[in-house]
N, C-alpha and C. Protein backbone atom coordinates (compact mmCIF):
# COMPACT_ATOMS: atom_id res chain seq x y z
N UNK A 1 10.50 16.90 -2.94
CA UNK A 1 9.11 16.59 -2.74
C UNK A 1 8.34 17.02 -3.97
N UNK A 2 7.63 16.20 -4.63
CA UNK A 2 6.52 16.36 -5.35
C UNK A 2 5.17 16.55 -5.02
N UNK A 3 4.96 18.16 -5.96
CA UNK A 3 3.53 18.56 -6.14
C UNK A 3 2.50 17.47 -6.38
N UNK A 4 1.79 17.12 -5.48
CA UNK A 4 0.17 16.15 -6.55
C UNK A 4 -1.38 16.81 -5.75
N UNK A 5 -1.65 16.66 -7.14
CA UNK A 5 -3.16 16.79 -6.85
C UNK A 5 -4.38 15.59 -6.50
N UNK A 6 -5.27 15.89 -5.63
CA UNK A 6 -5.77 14.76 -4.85
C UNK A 6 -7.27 14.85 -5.42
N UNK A 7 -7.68 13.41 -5.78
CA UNK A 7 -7.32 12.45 -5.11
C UNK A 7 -6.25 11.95 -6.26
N UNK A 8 -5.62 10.94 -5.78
CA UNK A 8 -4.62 10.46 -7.32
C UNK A 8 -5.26 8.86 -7.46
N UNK A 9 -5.98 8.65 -8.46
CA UNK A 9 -6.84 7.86 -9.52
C UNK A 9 -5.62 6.84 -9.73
N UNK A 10 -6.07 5.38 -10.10
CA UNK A 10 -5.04 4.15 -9.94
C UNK A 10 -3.96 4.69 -11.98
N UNK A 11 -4.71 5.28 -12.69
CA UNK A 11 -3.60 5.96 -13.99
C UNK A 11 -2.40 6.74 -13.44
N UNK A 12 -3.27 7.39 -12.64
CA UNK A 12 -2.13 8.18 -12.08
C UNK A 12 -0.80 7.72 -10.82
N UNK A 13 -1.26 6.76 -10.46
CA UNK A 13 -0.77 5.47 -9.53
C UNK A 13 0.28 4.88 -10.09
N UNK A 14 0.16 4.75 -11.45
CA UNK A 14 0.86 3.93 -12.19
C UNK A 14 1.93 4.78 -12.47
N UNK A 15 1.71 6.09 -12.81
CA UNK A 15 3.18 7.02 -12.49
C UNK A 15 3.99 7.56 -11.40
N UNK A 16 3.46 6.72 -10.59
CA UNK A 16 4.04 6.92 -9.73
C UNK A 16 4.91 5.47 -8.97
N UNK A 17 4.48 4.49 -8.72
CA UNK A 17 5.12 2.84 -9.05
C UNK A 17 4.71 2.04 -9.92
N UNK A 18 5.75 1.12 -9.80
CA UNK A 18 5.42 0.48 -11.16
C UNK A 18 4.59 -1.03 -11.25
N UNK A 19 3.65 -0.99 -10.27
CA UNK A 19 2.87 -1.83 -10.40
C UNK A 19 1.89 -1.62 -11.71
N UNK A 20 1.33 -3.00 -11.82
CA UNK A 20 0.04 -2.67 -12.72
C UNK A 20 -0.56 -4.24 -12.71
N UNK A 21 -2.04 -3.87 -13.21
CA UNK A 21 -2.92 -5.36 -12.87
C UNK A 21 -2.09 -6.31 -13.33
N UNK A 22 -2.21 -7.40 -12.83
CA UNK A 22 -3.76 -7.31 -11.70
C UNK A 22 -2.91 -7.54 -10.35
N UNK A 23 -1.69 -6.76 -10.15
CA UNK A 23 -0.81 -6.71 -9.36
C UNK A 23 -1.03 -5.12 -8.83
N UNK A 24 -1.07 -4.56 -9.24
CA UNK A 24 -1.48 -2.86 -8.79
C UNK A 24 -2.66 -2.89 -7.51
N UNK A 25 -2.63 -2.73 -6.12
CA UNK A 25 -3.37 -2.74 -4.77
C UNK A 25 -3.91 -1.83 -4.51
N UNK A 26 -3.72 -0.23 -5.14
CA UNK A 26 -3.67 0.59 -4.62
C UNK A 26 -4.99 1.18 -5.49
N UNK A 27 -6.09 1.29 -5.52
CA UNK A 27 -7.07 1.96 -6.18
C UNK A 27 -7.06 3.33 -6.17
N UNK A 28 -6.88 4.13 -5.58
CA UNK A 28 -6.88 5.63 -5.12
C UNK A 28 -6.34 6.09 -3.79
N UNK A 29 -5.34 7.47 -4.13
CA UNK A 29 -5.12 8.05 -2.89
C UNK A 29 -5.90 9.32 -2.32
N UNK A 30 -6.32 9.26 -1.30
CA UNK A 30 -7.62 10.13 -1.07
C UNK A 30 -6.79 11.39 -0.29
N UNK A 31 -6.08 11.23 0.86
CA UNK A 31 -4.96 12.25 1.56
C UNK A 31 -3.39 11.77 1.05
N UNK A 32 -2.86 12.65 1.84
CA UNK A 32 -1.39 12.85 1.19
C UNK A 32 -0.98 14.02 2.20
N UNK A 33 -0.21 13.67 2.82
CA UNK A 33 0.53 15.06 3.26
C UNK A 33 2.22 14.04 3.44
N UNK A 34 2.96 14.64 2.52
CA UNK A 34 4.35 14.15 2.08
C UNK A 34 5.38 14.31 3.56
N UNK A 35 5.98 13.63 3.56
CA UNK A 35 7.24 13.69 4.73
C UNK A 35 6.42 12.90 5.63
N UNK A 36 5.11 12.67 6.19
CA UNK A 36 4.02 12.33 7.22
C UNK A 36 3.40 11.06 7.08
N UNK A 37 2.58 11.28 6.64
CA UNK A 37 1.25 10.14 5.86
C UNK A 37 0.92 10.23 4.29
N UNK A 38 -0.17 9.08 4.32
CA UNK A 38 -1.16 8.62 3.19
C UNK A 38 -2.30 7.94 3.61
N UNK A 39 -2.93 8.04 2.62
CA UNK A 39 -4.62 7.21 3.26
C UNK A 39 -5.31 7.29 1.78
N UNK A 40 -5.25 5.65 1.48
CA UNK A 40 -5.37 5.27 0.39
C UNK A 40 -6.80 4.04 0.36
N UNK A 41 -6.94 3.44 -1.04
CA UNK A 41 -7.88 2.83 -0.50
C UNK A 41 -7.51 1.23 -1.81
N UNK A 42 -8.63 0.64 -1.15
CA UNK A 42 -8.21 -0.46 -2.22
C UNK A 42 -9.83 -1.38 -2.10
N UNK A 43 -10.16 -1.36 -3.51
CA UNK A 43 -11.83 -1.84 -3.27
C UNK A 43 -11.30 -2.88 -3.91
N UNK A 44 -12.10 -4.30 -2.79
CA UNK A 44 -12.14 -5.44 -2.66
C UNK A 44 -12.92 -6.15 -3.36
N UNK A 45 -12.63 -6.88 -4.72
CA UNK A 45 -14.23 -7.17 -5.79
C UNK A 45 -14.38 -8.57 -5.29
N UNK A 46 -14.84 -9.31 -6.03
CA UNK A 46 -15.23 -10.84 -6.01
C UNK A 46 -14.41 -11.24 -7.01
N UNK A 47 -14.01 -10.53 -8.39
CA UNK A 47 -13.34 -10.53 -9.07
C UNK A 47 -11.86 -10.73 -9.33
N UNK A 48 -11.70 -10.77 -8.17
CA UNK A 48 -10.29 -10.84 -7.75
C UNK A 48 -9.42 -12.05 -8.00
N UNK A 49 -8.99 -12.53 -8.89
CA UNK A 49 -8.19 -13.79 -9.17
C UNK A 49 -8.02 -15.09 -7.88
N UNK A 50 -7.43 -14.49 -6.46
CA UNK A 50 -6.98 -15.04 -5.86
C UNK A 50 -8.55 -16.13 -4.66
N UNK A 51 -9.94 -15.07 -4.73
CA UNK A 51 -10.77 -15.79 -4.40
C UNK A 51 -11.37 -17.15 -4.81
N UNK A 52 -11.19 -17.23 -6.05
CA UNK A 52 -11.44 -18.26 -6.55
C UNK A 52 -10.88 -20.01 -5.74
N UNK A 53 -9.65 -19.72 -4.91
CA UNK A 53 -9.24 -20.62 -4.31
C UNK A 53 -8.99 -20.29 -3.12
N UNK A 54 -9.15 -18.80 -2.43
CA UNK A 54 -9.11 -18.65 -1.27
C UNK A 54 -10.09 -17.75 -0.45
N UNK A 55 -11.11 -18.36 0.07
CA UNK A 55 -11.21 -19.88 -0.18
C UNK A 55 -12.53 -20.31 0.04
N UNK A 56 -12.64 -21.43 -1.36
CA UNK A 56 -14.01 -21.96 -1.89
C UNK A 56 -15.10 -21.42 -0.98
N UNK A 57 -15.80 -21.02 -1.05
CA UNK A 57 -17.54 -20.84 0.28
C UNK A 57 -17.12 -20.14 1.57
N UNK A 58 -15.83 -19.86 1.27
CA UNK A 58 -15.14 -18.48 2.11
C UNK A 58 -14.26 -17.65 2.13
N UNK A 59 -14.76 -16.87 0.92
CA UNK A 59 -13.49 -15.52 0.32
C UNK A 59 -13.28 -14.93 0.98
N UNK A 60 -11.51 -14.98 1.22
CA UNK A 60 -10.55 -14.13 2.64
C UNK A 60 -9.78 -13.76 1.73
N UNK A 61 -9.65 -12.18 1.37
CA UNK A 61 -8.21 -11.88 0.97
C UNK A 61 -7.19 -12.08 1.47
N UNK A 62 -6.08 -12.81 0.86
CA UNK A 62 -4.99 -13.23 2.00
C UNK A 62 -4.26 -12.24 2.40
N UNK A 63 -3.44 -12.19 3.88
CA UNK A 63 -2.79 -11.47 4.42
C UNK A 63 -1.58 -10.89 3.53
N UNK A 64 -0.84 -11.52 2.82
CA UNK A 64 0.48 -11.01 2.47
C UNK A 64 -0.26 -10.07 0.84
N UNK A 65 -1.34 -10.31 0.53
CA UNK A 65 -1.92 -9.11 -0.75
C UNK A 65 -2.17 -7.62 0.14
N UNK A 66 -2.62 -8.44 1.53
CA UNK A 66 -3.38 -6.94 2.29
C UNK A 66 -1.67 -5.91 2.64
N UNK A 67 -0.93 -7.02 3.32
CA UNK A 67 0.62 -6.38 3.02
C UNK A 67 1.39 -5.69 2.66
N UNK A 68 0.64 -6.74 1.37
CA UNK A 68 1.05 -5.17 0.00
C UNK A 68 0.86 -4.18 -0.38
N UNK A 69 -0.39 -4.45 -0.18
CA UNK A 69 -1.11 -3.25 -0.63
C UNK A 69 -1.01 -2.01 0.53
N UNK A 70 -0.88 -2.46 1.77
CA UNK A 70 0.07 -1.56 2.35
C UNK A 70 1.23 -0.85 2.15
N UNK A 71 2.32 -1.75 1.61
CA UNK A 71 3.53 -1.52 1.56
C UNK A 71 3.69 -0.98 0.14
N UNK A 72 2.40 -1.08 -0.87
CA UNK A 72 2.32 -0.39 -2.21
C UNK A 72 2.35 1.32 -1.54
N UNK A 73 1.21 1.38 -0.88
CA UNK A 73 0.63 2.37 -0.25
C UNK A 73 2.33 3.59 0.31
N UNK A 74 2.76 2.94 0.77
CA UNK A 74 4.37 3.16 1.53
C UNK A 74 5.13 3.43 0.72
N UNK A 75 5.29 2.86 -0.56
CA UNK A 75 5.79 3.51 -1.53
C UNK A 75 5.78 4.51 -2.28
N UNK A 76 3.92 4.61 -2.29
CA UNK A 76 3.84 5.82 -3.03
C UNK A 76 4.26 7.22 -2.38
N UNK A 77 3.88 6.98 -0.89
CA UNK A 77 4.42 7.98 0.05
C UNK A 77 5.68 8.44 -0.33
N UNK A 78 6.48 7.51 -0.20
CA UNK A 78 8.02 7.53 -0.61
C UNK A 78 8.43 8.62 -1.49
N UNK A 79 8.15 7.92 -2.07
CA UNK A 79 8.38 8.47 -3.62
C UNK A 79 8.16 9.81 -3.95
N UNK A 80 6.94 10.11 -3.53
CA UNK A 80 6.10 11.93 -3.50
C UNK A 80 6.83 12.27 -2.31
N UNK A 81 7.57 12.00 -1.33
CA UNK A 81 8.42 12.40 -0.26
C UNK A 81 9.70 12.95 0.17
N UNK A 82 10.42 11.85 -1.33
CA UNK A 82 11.64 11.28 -0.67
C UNK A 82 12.48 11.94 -2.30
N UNK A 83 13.35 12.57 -2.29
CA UNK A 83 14.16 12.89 -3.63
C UNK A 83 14.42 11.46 -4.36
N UNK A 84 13.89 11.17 -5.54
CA UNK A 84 14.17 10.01 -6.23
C UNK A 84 14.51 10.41 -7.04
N UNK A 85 15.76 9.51 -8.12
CA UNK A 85 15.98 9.61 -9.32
C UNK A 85 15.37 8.84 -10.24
N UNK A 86 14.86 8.85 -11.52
CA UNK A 86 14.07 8.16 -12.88
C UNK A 86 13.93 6.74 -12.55
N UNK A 87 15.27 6.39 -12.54
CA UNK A 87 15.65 5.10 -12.47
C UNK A 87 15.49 4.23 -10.50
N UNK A 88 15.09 4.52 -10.15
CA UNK A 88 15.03 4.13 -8.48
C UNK A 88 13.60 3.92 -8.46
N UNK A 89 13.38 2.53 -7.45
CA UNK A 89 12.16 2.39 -6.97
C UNK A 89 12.62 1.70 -5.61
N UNK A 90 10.97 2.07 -4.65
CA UNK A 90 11.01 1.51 -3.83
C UNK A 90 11.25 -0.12 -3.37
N UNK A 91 11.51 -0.79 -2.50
CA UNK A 91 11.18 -2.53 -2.55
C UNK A 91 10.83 -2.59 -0.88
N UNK A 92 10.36 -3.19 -1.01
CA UNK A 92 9.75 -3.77 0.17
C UNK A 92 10.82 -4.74 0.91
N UNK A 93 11.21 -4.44 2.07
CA UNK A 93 12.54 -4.80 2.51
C UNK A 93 12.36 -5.58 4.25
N UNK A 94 11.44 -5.77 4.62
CA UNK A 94 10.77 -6.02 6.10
C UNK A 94 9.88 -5.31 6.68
N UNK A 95 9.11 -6.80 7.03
CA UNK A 95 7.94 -6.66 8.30
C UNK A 95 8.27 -6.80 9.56
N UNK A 96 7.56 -6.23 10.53
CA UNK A 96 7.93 -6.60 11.97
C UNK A 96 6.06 -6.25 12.12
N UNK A 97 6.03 -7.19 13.56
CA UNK A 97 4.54 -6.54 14.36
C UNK A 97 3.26 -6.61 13.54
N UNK A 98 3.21 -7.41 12.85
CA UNK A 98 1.88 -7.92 11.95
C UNK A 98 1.21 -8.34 12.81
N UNK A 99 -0.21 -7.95 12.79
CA UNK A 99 -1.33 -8.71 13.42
C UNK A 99 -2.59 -8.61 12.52
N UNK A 100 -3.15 -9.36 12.39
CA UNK A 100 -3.93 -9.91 11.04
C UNK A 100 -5.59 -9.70 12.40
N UNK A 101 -6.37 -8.81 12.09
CA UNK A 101 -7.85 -8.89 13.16
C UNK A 101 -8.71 -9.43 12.81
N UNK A 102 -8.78 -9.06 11.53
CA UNK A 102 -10.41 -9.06 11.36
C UNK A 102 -10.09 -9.34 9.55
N UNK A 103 -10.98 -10.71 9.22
CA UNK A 103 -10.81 -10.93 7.53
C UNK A 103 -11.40 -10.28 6.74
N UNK A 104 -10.85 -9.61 5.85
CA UNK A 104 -11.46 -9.21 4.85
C UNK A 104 -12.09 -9.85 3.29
N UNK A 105 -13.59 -9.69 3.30
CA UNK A 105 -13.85 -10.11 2.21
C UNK A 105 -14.53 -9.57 1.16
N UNK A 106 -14.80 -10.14 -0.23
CA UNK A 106 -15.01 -8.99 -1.44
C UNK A 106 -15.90 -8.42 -0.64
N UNK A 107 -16.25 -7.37 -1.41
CA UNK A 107 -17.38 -6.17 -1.25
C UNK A 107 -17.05 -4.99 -0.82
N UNK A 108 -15.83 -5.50 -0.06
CA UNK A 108 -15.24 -4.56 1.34
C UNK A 108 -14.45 -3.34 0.71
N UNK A 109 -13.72 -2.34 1.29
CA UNK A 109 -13.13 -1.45 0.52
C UNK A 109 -12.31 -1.36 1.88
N UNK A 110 -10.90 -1.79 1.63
CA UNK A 110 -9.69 -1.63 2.69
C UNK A 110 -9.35 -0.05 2.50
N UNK A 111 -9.42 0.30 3.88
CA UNK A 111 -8.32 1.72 3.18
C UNK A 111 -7.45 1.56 4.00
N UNK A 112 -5.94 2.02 3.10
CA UNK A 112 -4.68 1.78 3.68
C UNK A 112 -4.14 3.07 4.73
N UNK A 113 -3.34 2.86 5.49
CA UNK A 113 -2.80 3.94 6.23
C UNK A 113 -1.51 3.76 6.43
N UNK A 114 -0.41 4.66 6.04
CA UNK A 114 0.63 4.58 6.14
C UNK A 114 1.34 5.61 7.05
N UNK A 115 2.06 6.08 7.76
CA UNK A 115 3.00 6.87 8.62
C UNK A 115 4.64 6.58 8.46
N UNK A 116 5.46 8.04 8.23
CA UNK A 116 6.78 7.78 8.34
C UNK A 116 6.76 7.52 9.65
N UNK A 117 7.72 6.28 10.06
CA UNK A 117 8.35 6.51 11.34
C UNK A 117 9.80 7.00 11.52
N UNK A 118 10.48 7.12 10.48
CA UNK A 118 12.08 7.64 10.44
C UNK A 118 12.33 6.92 8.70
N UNK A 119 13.43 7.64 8.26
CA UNK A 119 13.47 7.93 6.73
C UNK A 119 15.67 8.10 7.35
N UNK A 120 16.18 7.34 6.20
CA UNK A 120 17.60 7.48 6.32
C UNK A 120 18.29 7.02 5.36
N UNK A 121 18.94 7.68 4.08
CA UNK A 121 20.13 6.97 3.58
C UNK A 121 18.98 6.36 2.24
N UNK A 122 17.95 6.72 1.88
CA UNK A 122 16.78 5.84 1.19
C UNK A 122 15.77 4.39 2.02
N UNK A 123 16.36 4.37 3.22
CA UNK A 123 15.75 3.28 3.84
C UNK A 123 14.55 4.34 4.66
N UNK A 124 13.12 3.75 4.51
CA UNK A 124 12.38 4.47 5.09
C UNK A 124 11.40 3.13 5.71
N UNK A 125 11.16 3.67 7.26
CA UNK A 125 10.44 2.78 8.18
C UNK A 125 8.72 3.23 8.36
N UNK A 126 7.63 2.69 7.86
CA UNK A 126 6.61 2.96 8.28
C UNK A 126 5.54 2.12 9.27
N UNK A 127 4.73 2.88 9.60
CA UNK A 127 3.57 2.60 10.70
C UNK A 127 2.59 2.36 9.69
N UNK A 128 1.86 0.86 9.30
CA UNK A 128 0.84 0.60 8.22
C UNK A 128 -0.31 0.14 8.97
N UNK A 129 -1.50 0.35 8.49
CA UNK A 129 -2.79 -0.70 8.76
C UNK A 129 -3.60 -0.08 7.79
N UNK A 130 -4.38 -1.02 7.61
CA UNK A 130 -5.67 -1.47 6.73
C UNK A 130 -6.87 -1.29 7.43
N UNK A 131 -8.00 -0.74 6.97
CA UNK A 131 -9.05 -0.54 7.71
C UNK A 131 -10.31 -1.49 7.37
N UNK A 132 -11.08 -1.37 7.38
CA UNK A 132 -12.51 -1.83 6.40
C UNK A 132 -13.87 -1.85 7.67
N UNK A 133 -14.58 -1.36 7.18
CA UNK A 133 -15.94 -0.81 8.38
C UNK A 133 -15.56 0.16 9.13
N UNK A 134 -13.73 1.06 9.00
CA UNK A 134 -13.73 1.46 10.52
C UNK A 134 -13.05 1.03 11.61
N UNK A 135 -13.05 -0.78 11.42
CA UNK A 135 -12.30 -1.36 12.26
C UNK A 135 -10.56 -1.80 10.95
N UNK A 136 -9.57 -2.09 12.65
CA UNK A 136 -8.47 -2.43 11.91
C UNK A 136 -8.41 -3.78 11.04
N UNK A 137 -8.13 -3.93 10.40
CA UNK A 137 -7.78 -5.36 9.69
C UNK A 137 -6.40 -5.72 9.60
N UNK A 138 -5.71 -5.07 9.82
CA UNK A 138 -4.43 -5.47 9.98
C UNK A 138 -3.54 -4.77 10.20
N UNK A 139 -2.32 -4.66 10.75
CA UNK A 139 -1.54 -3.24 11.01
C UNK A 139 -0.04 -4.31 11.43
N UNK A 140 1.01 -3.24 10.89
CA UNK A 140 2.49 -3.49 11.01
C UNK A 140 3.26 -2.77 11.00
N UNK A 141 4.53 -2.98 10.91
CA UNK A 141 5.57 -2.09 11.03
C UNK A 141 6.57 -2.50 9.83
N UNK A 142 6.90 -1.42 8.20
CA UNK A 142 6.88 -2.28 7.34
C UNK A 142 8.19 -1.29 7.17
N UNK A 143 9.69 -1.65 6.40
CA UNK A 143 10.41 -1.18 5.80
C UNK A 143 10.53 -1.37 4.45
N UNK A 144 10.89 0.20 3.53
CA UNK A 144 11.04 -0.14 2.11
C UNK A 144 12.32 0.83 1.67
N UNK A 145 13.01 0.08 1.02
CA UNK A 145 14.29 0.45 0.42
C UNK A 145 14.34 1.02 -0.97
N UNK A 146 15.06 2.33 -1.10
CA UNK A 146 15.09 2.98 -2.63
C UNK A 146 16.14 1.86 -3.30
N UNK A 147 16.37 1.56 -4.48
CA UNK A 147 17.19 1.03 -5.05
C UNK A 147 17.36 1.28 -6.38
N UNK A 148 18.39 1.74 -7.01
CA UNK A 148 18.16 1.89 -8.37
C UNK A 148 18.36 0.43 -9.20
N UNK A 149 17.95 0.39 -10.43
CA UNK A 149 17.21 -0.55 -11.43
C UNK A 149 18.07 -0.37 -12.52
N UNK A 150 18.66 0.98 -12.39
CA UNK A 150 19.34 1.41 -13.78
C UNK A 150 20.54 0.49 -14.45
């Protein structure tokens, strides 16, 4: 388990997976308690590449970015959690139990929520949803696999 200091800023994000724009979901992690949870956030601009076509006179971030940015979220957990070596990253390995509530659009600021539900062998199962106002925007049941790269 790795020491971090909170909140962890999207620079510091970046040392931790290896996303980066305009692919990087994860704006800041605000809690952290390792082996457990995360509660992260992800501010929603207008700016966002993918509004531009989704969609025209009604910007909806699509479901499988909000996903991610969950399952980004799940990783970072991981990782600050889980004994990794240099060379190993998480992947995103299955969804189950998606339900999509309420659309999110720019302005908004999703914050992510992640929960271990059981951890084995590098395969780790979490409890995800997305918030925005307070209410859910989306929530699942997401698996992500260590794998080394090396």
């Amino acid at each position: 388990m790795k020491s971090v200091v909170l909140p962890i800023e999207a620079k510091d994000i970046e040392k931790i997976i290896p996303h980066r724009n305009p692919f990087l979901l994860v704006d800041k992690v605000l809690e952290l308690e390792p082996l457990k949870r995360i509660k992260a956030l992800k501010n929603v601009s207008m700016n966002e590449p993918y509004f531009k076509g989704h969609f025209p006179g009604y910007p909806v971030m699509p479901g499988v970015l909000i996903i991610e940015s969950l399952a980004q979220a799940a990783a970072i957990l991981a990782t600050l959690s889980f004994e990794t070596k240099e060379d190993e990253l998480y992947f995103f390995a299955s969804i189950s139990n998606a339900r999509f509530k309420k659309p999110v659009h720019p302005g908004g600021t999703l914050i992510l929520e992640a929960s271990i539900l059981n951890q084995k062998r590098g395969i780790g199962k979490f409890a995800v949803r997305a918030l925005v106002d307070g209410e859910v925007a989306t929530e699942a049941e997401i698996t992500c696999a260590r794998k080394s790269i090396g």
